[in-house]
PDB file of N, CA and C in Angstrom:
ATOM      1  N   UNK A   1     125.603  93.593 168.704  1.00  0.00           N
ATOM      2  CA  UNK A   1     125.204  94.987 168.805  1.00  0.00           C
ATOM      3  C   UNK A   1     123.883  95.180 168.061  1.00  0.00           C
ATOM      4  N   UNK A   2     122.890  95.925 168.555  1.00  0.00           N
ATOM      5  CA  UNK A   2     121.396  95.883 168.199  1.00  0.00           C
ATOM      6  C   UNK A   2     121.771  97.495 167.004  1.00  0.00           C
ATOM      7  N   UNK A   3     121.151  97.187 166.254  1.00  0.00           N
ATOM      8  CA  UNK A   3     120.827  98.235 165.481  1.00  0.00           C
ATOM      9  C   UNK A   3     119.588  98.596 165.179  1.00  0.00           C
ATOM     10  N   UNK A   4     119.339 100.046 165.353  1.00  0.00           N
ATOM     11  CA  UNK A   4     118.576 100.960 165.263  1.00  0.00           C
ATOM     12  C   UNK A   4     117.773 100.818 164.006  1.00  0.00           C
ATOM     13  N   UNK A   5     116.184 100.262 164.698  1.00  0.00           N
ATOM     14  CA  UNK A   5     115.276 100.259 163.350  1.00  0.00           C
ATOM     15  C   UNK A   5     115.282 100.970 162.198  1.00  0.00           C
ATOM     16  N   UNK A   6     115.605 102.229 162.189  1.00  0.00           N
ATOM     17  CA  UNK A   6     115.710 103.440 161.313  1.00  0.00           C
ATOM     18  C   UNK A   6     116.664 103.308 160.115  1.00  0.00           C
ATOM     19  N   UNK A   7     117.801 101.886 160.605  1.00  0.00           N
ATOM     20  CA  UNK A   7     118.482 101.823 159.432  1.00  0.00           C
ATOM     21  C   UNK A   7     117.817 101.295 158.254  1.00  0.00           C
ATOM     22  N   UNK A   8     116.859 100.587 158.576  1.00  0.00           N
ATOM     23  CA  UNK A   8     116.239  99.541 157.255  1.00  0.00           C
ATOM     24  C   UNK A   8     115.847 100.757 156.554  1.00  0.00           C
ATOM     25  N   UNK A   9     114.886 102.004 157.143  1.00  0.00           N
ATOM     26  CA  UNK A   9     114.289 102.481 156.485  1.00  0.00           C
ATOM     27  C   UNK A   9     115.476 103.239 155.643  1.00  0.00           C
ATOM     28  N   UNK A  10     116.437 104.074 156.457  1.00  0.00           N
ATOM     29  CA  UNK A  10     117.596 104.333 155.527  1.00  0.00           C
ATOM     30  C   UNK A  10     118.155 103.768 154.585  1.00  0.00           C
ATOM     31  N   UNK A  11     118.416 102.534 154.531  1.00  0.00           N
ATOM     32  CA  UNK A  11     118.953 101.441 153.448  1.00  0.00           C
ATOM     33  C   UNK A  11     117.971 101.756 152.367  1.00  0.00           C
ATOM     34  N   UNK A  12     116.794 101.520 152.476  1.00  0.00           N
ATOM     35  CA  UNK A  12     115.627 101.161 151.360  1.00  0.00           C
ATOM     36  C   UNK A  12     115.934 102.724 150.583  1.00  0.00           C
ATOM     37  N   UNK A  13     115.754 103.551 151.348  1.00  0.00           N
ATOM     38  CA  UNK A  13     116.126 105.271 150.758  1.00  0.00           C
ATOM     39  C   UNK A  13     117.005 105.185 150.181  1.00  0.00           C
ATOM     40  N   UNK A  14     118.318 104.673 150.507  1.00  0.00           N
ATOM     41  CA  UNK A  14     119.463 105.350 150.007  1.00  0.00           C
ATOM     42  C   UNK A  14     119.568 104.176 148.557  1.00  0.00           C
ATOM     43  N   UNK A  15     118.892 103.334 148.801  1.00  0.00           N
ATOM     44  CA  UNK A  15     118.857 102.139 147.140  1.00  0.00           C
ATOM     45  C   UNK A  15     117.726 102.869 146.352  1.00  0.00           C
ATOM     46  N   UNK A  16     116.910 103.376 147.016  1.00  0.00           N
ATOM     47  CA  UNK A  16     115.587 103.889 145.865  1.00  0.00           C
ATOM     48  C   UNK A  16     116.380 105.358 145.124  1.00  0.00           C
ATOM     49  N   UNK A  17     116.756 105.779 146.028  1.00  0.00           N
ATOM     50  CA  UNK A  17     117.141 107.112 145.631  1.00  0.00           C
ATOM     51  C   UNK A  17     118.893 107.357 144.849  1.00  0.00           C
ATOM     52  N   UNK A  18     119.577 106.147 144.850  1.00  0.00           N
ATOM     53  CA  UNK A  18     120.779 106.012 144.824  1.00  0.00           C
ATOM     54  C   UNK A  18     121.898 106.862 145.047  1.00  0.00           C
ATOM     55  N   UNK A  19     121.896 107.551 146.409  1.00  0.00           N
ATOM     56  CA  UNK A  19     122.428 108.676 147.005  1.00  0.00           C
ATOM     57  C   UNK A  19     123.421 108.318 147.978  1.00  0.00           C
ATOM     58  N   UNK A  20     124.538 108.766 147.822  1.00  0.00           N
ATOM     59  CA  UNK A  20     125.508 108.002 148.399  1.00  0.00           C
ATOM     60  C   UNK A  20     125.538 108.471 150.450  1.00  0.00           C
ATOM     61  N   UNK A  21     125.615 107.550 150.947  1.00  0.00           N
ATOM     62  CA  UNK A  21     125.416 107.415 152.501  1.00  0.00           C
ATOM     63  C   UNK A  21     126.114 109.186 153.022  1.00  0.00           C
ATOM     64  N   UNK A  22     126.922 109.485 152.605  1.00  0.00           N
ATOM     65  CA  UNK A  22     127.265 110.549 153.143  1.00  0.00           C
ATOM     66  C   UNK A  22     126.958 111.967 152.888  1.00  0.00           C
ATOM     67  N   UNK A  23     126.427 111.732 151.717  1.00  0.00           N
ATOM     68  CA  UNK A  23     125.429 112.997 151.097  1.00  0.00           C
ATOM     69  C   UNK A  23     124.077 112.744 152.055  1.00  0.00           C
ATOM     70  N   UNK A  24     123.618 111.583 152.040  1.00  0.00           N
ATOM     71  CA  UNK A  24     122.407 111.487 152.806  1.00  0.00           C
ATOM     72  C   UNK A  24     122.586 112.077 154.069  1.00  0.00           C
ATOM     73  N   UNK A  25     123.554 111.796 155.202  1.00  0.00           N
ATOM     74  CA  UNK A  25     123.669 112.471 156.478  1.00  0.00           C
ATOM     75  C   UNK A  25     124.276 113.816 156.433  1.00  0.00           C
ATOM     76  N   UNK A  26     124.606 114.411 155.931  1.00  0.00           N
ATOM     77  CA  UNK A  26     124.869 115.645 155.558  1.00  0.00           C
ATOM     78  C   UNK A  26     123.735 116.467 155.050  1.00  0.00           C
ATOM     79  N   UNK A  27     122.851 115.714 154.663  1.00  0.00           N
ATOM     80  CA  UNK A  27     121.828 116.536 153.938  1.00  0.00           C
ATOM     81  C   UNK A  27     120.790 116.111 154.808  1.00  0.00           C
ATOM     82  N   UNK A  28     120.550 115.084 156.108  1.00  0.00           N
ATOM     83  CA  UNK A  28     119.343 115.497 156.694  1.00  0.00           C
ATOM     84  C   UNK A  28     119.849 115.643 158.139  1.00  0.00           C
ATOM     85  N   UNK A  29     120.644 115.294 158.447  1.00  0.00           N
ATOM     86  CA  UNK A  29     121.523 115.893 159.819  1.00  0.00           C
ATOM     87  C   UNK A  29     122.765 116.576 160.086  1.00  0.00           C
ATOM     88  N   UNK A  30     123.428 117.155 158.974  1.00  0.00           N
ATOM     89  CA  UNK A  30     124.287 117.695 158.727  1.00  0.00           C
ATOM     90  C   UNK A  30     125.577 116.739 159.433  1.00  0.00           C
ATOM     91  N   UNK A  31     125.802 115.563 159.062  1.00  0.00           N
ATOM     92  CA  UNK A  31     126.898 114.228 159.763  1.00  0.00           C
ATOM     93  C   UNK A  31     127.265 113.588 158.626  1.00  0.00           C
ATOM     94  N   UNK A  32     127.932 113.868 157.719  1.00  0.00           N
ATOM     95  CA  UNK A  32     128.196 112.738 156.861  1.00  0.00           C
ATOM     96  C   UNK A  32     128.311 111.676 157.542  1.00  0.00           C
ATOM     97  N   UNK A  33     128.895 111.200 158.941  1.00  0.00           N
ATOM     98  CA  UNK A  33     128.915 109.741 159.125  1.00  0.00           C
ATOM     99  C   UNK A  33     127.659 109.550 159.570  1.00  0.00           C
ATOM    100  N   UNK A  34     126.990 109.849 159.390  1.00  0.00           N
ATOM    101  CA  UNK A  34     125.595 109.350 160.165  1.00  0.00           C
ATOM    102  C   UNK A  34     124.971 108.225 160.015  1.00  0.00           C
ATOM    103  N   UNK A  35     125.113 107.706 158.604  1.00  0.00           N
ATOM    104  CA  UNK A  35     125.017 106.556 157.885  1.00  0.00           C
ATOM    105  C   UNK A  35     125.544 104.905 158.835  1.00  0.00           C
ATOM    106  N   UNK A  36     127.291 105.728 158.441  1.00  0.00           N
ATOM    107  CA  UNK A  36     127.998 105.012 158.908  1.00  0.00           C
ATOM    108  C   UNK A  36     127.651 104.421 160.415  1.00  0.00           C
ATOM    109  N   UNK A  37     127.719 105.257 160.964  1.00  0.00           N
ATOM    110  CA  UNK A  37     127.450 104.885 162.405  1.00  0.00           C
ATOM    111  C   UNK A  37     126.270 104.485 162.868  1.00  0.00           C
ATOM    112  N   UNK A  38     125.548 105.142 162.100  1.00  0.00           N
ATOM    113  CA  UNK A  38     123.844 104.151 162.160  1.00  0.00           C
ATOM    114  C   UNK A  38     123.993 102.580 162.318  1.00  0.00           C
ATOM    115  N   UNK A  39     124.987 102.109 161.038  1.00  0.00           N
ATOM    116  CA  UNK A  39     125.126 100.891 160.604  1.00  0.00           C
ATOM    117  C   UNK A  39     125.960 100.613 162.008  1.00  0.00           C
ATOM    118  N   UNK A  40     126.540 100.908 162.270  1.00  0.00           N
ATOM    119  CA  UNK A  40     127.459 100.332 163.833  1.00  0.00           C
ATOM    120  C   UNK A  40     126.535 100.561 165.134  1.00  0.00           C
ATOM    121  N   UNK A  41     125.676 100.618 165.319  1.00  0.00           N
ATOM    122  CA  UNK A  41     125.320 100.666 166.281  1.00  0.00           C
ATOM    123  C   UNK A  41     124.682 102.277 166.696  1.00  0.00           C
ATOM    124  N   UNK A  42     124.716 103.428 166.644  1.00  0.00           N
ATOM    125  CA  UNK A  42     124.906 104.546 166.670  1.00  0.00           C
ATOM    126  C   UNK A  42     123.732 104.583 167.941  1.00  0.00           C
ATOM    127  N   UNK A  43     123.172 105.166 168.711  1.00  0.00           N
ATOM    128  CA  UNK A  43     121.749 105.579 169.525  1.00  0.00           C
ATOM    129  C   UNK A  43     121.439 106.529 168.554  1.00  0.00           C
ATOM    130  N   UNK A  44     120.076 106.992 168.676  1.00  0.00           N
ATOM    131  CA  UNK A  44     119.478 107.877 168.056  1.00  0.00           C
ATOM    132  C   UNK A  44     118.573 108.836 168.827  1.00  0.00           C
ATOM    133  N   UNK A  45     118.621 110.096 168.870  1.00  0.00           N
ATOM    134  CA  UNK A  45     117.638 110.549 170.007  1.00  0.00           C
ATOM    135  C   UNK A  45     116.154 110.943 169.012  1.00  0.00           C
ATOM    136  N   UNK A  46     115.422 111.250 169.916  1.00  0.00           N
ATOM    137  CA  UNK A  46     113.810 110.948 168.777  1.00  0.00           C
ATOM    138  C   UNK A  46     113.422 112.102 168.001  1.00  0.00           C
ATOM    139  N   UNK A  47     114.594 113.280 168.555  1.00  0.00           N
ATOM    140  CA  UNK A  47     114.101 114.375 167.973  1.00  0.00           C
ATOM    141  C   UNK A  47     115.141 114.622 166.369  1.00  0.00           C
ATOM    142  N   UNK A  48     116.238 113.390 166.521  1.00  0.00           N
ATOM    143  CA  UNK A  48     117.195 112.580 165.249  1.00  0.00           C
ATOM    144  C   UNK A  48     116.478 112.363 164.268  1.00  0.00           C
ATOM    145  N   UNK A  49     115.798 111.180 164.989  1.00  0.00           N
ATOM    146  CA  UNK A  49     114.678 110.298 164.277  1.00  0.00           C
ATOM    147  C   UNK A  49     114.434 111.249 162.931  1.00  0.00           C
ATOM    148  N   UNK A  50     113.072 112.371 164.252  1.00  0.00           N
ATOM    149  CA  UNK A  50     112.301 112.507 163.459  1.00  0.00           C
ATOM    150  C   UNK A  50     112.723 113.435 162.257  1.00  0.00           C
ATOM    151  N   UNK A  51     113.874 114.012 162.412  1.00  0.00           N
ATOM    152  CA  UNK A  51     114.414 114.754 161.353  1.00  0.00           C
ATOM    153  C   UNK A  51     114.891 114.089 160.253  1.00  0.00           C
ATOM    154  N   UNK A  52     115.458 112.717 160.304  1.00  0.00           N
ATOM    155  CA  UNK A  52     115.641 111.830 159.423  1.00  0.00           C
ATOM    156  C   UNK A  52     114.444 111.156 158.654  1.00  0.00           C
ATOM    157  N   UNK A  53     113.465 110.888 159.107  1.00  0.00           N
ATOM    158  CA  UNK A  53     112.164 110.249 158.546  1.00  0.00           C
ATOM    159  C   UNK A  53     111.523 111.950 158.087  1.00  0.00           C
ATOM    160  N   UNK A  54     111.877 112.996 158.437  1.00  0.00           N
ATOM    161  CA  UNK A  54     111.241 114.350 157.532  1.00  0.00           C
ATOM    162  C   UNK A  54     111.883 114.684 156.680  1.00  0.00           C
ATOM    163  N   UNK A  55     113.410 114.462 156.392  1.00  0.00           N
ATOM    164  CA  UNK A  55     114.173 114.546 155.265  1.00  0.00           C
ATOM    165  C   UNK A  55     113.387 113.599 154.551  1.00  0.00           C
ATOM    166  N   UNK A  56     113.478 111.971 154.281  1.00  0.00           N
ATOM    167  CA  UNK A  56     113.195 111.228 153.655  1.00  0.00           C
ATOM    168  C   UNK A  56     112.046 111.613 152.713  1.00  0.00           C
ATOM    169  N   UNK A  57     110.935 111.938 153.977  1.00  0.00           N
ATOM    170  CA  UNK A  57     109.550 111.861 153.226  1.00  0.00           C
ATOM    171  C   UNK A  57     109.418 113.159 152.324  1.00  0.00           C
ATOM    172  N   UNK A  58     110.392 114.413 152.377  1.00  0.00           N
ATOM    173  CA  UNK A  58     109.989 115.662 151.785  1.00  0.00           C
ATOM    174  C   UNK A  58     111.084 115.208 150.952  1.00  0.00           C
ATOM    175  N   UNK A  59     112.270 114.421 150.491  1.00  0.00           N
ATOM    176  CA  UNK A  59     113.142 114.215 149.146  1.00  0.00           C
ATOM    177  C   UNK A  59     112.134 113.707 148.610  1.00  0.00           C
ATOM    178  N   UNK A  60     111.364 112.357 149.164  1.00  0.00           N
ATOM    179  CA  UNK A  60     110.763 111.373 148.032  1.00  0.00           C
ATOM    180  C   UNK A  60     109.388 112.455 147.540  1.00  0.00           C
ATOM    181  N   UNK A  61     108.650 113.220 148.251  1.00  0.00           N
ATOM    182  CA  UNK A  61     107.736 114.114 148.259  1.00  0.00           C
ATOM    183  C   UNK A  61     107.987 115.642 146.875  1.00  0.00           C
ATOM    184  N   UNK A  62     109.181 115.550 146.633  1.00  0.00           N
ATOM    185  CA  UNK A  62     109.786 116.963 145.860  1.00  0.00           C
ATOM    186  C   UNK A  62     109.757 116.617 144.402  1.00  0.00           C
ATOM    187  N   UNK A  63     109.701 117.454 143.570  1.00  0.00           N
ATOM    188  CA  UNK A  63     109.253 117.550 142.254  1.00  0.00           C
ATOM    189  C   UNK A  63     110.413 116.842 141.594  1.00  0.00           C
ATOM    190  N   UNK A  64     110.506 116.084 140.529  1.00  0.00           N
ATOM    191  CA  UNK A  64     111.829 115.246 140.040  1.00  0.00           C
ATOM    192  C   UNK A  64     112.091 115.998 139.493  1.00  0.00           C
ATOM    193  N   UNK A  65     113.550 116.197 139.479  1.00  0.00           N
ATOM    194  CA  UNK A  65     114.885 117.280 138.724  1.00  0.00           C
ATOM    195  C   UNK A  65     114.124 116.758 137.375  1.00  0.00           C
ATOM    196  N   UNK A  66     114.678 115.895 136.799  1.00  0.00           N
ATOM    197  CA  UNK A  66     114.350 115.213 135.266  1.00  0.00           C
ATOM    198  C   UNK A  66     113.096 115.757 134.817  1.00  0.00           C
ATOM    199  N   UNK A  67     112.115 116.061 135.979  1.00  0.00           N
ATOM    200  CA  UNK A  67     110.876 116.510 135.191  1.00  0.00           C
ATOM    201  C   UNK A  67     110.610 118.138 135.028  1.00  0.00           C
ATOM    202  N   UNK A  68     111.238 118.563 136.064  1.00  0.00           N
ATOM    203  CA  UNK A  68     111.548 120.344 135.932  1.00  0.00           C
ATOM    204  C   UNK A  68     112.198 120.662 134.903  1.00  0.00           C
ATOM    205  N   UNK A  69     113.288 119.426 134.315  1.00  0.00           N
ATOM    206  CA  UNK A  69     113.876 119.972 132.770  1.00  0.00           C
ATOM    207  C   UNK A  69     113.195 120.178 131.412  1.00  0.00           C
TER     208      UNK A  69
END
C-alpha cells in the first residue's frame, strides 16, 4: 500500500512539535484519526493537503507559549 507523501512531512511535525497524532488531526482537519489513517494508506484530496501543510506552517509560524510567559 503506497502512502501519501504528506505523511513524512507529518511525522517530522508531530516529532518537532511533540504533539500527539490525534490532537494534530483534530486541530488541522478536525479527524482525530487523520494521522492514523494517513499512516494506512488514507487518499488525500488537495484541498486536505493544503489545509494540513497551512496548519503546520502557521503552528511552527506562532509566537512560543514559553515565550508569551
Amino acid at each position: 500500500m503506497a502512502h501519501h507523501p504528506l505523511i513524512t512531512e507529518v511525522e517530522a511535525f508531530l516529532k518537532s512539535t511533540a504533539m500527539a497524532d490525534s490532537a494534530f488531526g483534530r486541530q488541522a482537519v478536525n479527524d482525530w484519526k487523520f494521522v492514523r489513517d494517513l499512516r494506512n494508506g488514507r487518499r488525500v484530496w488537495p484541498e486536505t493537503e493544503a489545509k494540513v501543510r497551512n496548519f503546520m506552517v502557521s503552528y511552527r509560524g506562532a509566537p512560543s507559549r514559553q515565550a508569551a510567559a
